[in-house]
C-alpha atoms as a PDB file:
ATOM      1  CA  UNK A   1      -6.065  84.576 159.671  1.00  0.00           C
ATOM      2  CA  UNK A   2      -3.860  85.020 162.606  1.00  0.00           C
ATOM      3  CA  UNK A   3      -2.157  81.778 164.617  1.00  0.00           C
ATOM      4  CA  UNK A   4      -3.442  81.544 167.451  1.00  0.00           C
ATOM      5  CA  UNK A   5      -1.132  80.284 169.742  1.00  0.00           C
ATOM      6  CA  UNK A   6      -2.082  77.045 171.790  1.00  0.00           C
ATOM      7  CA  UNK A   7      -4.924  76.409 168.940  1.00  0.00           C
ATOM      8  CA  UNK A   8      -4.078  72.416 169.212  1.00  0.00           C
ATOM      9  CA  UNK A   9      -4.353  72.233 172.861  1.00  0.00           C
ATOM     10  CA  UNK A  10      -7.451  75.025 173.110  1.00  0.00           C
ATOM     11  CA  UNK A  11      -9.342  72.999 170.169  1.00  0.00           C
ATOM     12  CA  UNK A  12      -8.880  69.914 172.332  1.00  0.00           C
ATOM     13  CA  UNK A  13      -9.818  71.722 175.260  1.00  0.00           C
ATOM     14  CA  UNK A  14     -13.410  72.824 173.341  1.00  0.00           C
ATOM     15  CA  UNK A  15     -14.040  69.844 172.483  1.00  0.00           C
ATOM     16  CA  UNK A  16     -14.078  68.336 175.979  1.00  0.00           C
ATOM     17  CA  UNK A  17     -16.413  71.270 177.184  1.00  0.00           C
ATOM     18  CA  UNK A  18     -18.368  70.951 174.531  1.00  0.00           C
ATOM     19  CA  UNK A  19     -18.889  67.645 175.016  1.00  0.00           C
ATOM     20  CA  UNK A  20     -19.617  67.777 178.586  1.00  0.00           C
ATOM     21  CA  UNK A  21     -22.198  70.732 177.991  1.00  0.00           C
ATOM     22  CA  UNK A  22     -23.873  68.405 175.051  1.00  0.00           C
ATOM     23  CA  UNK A  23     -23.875  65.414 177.556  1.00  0.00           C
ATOM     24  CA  UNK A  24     -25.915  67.828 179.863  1.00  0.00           C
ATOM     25  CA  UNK A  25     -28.164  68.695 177.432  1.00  0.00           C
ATOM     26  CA  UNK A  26     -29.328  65.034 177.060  1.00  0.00           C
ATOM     27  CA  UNK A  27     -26.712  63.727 174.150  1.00  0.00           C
ATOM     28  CA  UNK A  28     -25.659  60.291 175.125  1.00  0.00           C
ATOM     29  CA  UNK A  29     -22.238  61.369 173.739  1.00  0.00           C
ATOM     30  CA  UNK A  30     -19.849  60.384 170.993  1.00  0.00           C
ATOM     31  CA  UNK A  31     -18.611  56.437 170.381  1.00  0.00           C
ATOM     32  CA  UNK A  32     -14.785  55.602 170.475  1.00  0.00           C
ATOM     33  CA  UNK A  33     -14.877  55.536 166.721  1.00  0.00           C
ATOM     34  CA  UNK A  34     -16.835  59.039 165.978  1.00  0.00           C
ATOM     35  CA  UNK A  35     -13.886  60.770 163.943  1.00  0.00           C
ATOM     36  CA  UNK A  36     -12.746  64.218 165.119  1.00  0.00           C
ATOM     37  CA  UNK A  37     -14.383  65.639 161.979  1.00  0.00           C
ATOM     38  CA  UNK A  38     -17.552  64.834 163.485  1.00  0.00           C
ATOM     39  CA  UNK A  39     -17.295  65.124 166.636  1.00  0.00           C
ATOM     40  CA  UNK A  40     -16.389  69.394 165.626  1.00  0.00           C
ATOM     41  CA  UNK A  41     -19.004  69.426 163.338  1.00  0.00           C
ATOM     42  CA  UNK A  42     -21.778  68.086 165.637  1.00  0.00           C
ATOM     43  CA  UNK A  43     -20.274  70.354 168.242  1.00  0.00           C
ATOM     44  CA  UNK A  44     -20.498  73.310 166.179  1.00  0.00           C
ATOM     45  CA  UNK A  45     -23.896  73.013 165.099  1.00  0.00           C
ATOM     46  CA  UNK A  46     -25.007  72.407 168.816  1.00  0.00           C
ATOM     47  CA  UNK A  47     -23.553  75.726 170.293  1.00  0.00           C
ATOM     48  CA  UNK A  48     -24.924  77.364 167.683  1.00  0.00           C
ATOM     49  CA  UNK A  49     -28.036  75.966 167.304  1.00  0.00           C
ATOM     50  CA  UNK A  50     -28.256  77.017 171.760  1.00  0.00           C
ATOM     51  CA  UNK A  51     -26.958  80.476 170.486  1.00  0.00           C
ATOM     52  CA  UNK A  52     -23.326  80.451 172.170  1.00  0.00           C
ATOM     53  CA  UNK A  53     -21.405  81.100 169.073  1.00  0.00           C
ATOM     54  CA  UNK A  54     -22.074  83.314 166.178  1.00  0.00           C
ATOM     55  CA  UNK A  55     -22.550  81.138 162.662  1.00  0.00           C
ATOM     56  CA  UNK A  56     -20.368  81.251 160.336  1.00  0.00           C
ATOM     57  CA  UNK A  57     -22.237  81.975 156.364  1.00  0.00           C
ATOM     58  CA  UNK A  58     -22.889  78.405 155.042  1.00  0.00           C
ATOM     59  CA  UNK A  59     -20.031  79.010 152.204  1.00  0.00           C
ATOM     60  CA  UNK A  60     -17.276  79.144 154.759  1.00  0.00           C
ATOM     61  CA  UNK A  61     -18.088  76.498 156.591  1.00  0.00           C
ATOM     62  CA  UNK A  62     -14.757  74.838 156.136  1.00  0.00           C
ATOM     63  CA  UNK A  63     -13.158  71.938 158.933  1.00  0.00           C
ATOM     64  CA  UNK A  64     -10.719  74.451 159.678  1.00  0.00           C
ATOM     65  CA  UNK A  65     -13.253  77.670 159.852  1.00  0.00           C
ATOM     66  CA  UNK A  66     -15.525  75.172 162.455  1.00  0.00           C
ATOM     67  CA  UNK A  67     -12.110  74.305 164.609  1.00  0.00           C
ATOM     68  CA  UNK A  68     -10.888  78.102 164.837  1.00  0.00           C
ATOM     69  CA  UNK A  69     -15.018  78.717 165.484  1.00  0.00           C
ATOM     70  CA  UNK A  70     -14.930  76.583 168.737  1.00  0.00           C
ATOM     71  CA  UNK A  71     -10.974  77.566 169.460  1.00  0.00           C
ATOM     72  CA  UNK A  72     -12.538  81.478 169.608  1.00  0.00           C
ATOM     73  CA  UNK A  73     -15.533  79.776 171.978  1.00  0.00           C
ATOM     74  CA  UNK A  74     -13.000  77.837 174.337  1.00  0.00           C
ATOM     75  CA  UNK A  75     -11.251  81.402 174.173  1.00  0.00           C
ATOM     76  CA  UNK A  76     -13.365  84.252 175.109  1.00  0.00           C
ATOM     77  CA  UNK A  77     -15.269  81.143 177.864  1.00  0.00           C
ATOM     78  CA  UNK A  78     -11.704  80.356 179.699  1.00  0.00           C
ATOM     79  CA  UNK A  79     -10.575  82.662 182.128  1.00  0.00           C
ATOM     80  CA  UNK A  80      -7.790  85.022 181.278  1.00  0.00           C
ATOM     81  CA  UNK A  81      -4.838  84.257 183.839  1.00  0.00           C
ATOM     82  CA  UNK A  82      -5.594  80.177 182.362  1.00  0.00           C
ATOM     83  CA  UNK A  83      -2.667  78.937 181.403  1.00  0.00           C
ATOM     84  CA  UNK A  84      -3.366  77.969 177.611  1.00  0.00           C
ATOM     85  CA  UNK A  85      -4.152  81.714 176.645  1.00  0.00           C
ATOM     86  CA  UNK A  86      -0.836  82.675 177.813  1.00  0.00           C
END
């Protein structure tokens, strides 16, 4: 797979959207002590589960293969002049 560069700060970035879009959707949202592991997991099932993001085959289903998932999302969802995608 390609670097993508910014992948830190656009992960981080998903993960705040996401979480405001599951927290709109009813989810009373993740406790201080929900580990990041989780917190992309649950995310990633959610957007795909709404049919935002294409599903990975269960066998790759890796930590990493979820992050660069939701990094693509964050990606293709930000606008292009944003400054994270330059």
């Amino acid at each position: 797979m390609k670097k993508i560069k910014n992948e830190a700060e656009l992960l981080k970035k998903a993960i705040e959207v996401a979480e405001k879009y599951a927290k709109g959707r009813g989810y009373q949202g993740f406790s201080t002590n929900t580990s990041a592991k989780h917190k992309v997991e649950s995310l990633y099932r959610l957007l795909v589960n709404d049919k935002l993001i294409t599903p990975l085959p269960e066998n790759k289903e890796d930590l990493a293969s979820l992050k660069r998932r939701l990094v693509m999302w964050i990606s293709n969802q930000l606008p292009a002049d944003h400054k994270l995608l330059k």
